[in-house]
N, C-alpha and C. Protein backbone atom coordinates (compact mmCIF):
# COMPACT_ATOMS: atom_id res chain seq x y z
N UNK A 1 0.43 47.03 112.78
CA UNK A 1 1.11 45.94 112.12
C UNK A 1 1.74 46.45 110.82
N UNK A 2 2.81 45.73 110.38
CA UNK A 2 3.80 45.94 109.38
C UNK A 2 2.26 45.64 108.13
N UNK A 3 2.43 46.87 106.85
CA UNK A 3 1.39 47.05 105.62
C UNK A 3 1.87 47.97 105.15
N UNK A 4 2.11 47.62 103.48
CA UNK A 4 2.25 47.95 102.61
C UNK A 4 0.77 48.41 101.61
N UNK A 5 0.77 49.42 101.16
CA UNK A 5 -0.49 49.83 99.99
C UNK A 5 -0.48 50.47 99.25
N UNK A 6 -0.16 49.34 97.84
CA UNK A 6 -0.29 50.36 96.61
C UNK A 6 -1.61 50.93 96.03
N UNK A 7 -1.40 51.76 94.93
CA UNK A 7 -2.19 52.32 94.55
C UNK A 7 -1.38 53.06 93.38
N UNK A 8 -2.48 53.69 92.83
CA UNK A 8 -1.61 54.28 91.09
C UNK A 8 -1.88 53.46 90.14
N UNK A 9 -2.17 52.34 90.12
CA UNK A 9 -2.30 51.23 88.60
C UNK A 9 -3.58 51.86 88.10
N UNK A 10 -3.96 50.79 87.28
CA UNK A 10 -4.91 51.58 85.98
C UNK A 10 -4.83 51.00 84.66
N UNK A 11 -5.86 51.68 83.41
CA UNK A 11 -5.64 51.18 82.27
C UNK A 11 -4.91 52.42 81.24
N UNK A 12 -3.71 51.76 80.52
CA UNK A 12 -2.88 53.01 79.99
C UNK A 12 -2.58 52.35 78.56
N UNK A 13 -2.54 53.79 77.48
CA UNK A 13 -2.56 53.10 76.27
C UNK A 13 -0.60 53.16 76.31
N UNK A 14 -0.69 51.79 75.33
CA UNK A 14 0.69 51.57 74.87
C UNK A 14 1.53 53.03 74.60
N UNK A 15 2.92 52.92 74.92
CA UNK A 15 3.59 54.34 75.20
C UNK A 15 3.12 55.31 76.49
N UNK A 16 2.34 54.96 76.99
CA UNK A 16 1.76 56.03 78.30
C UNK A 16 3.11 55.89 79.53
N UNK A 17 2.33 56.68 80.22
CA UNK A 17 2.80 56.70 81.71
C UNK A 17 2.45 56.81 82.89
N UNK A 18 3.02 55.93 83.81
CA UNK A 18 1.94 56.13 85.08
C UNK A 18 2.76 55.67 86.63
N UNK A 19 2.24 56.47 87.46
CA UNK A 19 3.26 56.48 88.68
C UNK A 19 2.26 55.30 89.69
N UNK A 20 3.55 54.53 89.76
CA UNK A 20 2.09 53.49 91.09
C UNK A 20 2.98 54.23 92.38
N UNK A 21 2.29 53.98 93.92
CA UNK A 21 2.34 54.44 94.76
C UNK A 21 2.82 53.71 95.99
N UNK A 22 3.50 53.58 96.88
CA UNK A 22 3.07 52.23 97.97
C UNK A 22 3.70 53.00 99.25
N UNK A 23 2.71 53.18 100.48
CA UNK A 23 2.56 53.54 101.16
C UNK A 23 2.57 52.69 102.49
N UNK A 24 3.85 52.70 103.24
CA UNK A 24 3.97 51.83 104.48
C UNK A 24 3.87 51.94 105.62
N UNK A 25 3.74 51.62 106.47
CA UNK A 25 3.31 51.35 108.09
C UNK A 25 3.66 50.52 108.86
N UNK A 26 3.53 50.25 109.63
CA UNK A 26 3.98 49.69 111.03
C UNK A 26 5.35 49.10 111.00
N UNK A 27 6.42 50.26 110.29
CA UNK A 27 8.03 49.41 110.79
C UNK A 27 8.61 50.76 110.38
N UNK A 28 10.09 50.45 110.76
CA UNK A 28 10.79 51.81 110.55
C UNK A 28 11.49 51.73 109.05
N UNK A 29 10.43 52.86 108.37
CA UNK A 29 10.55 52.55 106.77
C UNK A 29 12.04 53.03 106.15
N UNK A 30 12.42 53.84 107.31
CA UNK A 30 14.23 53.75 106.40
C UNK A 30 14.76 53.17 106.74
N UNK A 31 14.54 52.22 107.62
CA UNK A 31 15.20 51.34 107.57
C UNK A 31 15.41 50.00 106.41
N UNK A 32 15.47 49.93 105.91
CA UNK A 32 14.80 48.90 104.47
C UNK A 32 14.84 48.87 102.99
N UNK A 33 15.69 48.61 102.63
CA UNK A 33 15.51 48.38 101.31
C UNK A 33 14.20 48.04 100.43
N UNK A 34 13.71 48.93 99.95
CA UNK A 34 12.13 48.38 99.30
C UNK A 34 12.48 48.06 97.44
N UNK A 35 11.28 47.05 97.28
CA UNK A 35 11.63 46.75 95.85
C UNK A 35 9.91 46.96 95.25
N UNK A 36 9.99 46.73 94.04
CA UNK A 36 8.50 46.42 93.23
C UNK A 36 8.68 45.26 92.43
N UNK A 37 7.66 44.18 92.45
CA UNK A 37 7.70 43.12 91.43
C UNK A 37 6.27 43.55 90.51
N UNK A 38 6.59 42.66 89.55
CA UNK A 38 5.16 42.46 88.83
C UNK A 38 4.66 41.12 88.86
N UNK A 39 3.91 40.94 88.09
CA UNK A 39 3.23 39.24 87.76
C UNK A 39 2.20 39.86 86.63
N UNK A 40 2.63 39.17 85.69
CA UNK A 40 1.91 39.11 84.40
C UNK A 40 1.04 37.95 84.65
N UNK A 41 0.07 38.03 83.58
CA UNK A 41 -1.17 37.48 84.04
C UNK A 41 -0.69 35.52 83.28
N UNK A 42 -0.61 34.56 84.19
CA UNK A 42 -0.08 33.34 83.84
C UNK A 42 1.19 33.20 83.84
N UNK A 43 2.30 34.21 84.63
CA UNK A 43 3.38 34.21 84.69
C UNK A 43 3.88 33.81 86.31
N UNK A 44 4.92 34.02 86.13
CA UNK A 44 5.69 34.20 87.95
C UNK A 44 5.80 35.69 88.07
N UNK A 45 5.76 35.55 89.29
CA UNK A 45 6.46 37.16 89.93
C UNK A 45 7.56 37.40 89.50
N UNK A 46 8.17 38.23 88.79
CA UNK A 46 9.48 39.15 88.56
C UNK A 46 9.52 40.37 89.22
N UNK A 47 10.91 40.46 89.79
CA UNK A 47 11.91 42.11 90.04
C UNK A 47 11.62 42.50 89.34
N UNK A 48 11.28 44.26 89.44
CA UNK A 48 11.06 44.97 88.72
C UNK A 48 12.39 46.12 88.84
N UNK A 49 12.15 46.75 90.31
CA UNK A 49 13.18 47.57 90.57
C UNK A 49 13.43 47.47 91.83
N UNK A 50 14.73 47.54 92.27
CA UNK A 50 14.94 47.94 93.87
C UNK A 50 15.38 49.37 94.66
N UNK A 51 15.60 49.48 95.56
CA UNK A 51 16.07 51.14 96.13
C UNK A 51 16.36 50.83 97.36
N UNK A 52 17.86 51.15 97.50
CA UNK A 52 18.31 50.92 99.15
C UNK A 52 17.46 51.42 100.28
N UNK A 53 17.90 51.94 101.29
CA UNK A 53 17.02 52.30 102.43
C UNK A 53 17.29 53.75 102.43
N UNK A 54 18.05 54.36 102.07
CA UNK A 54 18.38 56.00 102.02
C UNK A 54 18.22 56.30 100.74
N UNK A 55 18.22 55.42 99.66
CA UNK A 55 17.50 56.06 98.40
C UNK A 55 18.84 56.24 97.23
N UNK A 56 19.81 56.25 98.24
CA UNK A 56 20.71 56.48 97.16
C UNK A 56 21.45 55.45 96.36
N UNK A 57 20.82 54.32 95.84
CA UNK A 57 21.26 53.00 94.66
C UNK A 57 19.98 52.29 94.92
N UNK A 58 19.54 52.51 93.19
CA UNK A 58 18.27 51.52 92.78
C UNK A 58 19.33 50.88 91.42
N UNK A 59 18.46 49.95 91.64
CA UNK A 59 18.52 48.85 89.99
C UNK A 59 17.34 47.72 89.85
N UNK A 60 17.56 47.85 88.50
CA UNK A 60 16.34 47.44 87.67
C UNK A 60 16.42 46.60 87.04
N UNK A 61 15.35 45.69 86.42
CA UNK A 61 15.32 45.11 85.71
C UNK A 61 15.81 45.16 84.32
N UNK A 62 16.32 44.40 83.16
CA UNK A 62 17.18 44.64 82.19
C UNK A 62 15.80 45.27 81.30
N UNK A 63 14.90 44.66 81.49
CA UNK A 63 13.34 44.79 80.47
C UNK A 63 13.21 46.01 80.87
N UNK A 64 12.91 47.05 81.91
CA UNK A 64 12.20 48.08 82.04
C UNK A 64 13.84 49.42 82.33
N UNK A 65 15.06 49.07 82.00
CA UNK A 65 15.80 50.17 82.64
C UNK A 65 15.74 51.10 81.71
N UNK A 66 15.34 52.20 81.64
CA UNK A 66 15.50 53.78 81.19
C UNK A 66 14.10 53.85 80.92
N UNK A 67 13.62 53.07 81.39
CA UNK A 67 12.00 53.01 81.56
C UNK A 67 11.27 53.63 82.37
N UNK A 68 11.47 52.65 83.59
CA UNK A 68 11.01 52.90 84.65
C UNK A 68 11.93 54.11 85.82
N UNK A 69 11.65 54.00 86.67
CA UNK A 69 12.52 54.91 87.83
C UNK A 69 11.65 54.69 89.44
N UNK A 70 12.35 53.74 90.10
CA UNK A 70 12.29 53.96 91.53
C UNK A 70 13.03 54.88 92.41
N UNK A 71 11.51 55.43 93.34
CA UNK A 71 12.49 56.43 94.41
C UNK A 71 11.61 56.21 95.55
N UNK A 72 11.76 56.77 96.59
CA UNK A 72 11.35 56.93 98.06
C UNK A 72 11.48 58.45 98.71
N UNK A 73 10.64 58.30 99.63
CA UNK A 73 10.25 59.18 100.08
C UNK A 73 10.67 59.17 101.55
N UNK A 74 11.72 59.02 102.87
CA UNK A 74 11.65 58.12 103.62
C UNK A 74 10.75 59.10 105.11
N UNK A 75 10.22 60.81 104.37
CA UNK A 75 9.76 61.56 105.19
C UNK A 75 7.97 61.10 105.30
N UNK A 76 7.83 60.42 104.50
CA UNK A 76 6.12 60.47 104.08
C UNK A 76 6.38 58.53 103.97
N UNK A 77 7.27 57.95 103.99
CA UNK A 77 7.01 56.22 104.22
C UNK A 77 6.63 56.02 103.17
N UNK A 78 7.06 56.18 102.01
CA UNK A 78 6.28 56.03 100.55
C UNK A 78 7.35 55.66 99.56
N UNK A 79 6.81 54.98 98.42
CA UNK A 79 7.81 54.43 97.57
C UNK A 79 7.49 54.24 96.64
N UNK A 80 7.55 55.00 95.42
CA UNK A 80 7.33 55.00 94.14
C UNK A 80 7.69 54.20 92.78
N UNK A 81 7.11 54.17 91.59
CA UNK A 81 7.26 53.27 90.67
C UNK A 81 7.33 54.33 89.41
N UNK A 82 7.91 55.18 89.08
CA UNK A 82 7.55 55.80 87.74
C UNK A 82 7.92 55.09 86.42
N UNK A 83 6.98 54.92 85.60
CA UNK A 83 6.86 53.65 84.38
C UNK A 83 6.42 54.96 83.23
N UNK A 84 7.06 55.14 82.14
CA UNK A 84 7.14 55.81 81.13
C UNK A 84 7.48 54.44 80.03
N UNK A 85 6.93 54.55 78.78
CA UNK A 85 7.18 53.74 77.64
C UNK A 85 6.32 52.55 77.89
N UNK A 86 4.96 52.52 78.41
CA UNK A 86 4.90 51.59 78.79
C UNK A 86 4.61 50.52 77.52
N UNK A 87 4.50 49.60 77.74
CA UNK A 87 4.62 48.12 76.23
C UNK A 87 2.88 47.28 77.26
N UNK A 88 2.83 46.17 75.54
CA UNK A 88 1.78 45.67 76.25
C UNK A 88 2.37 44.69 77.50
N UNK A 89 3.72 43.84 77.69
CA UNK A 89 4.21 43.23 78.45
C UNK A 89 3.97 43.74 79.56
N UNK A 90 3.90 44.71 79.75
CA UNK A 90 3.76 45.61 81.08
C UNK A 90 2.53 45.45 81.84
N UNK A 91 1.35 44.82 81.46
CA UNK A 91 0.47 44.28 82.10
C UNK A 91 0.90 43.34 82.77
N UNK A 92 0.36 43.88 84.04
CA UNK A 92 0.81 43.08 85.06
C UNK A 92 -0.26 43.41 86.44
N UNK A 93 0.25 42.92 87.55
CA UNK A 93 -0.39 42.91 88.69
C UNK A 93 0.99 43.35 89.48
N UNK A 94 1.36 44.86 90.20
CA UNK A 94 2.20 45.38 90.70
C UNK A 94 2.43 45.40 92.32
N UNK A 95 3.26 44.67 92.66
CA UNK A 95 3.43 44.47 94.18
C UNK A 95 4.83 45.11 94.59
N UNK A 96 4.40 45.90 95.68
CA UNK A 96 5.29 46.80 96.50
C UNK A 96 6.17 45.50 97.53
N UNK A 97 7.14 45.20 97.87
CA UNK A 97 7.80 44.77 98.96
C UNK A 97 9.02 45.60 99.53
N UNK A 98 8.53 45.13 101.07
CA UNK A 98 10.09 45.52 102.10
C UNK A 98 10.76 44.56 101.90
N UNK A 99 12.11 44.76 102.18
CA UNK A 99 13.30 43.48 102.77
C UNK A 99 13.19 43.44 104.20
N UNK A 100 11.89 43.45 104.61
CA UNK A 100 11.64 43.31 106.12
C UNK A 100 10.59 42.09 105.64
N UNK A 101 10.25 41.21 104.55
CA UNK A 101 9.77 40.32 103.85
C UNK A 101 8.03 40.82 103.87
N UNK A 102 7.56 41.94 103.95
CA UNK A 102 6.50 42.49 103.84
C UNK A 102 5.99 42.77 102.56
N UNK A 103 5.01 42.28 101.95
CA UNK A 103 3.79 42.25 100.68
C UNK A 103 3.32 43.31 101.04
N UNK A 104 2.70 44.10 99.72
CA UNK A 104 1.35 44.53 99.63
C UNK A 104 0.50 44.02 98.70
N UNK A 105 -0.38 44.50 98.58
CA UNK A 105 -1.65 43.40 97.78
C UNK A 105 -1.91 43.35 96.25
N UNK A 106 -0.84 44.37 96.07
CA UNK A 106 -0.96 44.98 94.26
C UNK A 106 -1.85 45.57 93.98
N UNK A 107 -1.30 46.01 92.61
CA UNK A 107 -2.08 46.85 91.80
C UNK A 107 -2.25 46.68 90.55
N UNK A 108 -3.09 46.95 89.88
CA UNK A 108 -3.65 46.50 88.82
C UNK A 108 -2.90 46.91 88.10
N UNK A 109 -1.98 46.67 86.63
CA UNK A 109 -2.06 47.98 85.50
C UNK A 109 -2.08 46.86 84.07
N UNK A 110 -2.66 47.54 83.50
CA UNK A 110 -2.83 46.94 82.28
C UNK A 110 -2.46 48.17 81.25
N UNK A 111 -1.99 47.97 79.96
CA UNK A 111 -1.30 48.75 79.07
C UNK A 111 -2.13 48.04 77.75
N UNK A 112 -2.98 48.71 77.45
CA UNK A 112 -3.81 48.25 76.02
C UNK A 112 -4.41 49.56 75.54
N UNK A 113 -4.54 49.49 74.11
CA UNK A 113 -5.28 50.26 73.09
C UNK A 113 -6.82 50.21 72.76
């Protein structure tokens, strides 16, 4: 069955950096545009970043651009989050999605001192 699974979150001090991970299955992963949202804790889900299906055009959110950096992998089904500068806003709960409307379950990251 179609599953998504991140991994990589964590606790990181303000300014850190940290790569989350999301690892897919049961569909044909280049086929697909994949994105990452967050959800801050008492918030809504927000876009974070997106990445076509061949990798070549991502865009981002206005809050995290020269920040962050999405890429893919489409040999290993994997799809990355690299987050540099991180702020305390950046706590969040990190969810991987396909545009095949597929969740994964998130990941933790919190950004505190």
């Amino acid at each position: 069955q179609v599953q998504l699974v991140e991994s990589g979150g964590g606790l990181v001090q303000p300014g850190g950096s940290l790569r989350l991970s999301c690892a897919a299955s049961g569909f044909t992963f280049s086929n697909y545009g994949m994105r990452w949202y967050r959800q801050p804790p008492g918030k809504e889900r927000e876009l974070v970043a997106g990445i076509s299906a061949a990798g070549g055009s991502a865009t981002y959110a206005d809050s995290v651009k020269g920040r962050f950096t999405i890429s893919r992998d489409n040999a290993k089904n994997m799809v990355y989050l690299q987050m540099s500068s991180l702020r305390a806003e950046g706590t969040a709960v990190y969810y991987c999605y396909s545009r095949n409307g597929a969740w994964g379950q998130g990941t933790q990251v919190t950004v505190s001192s």
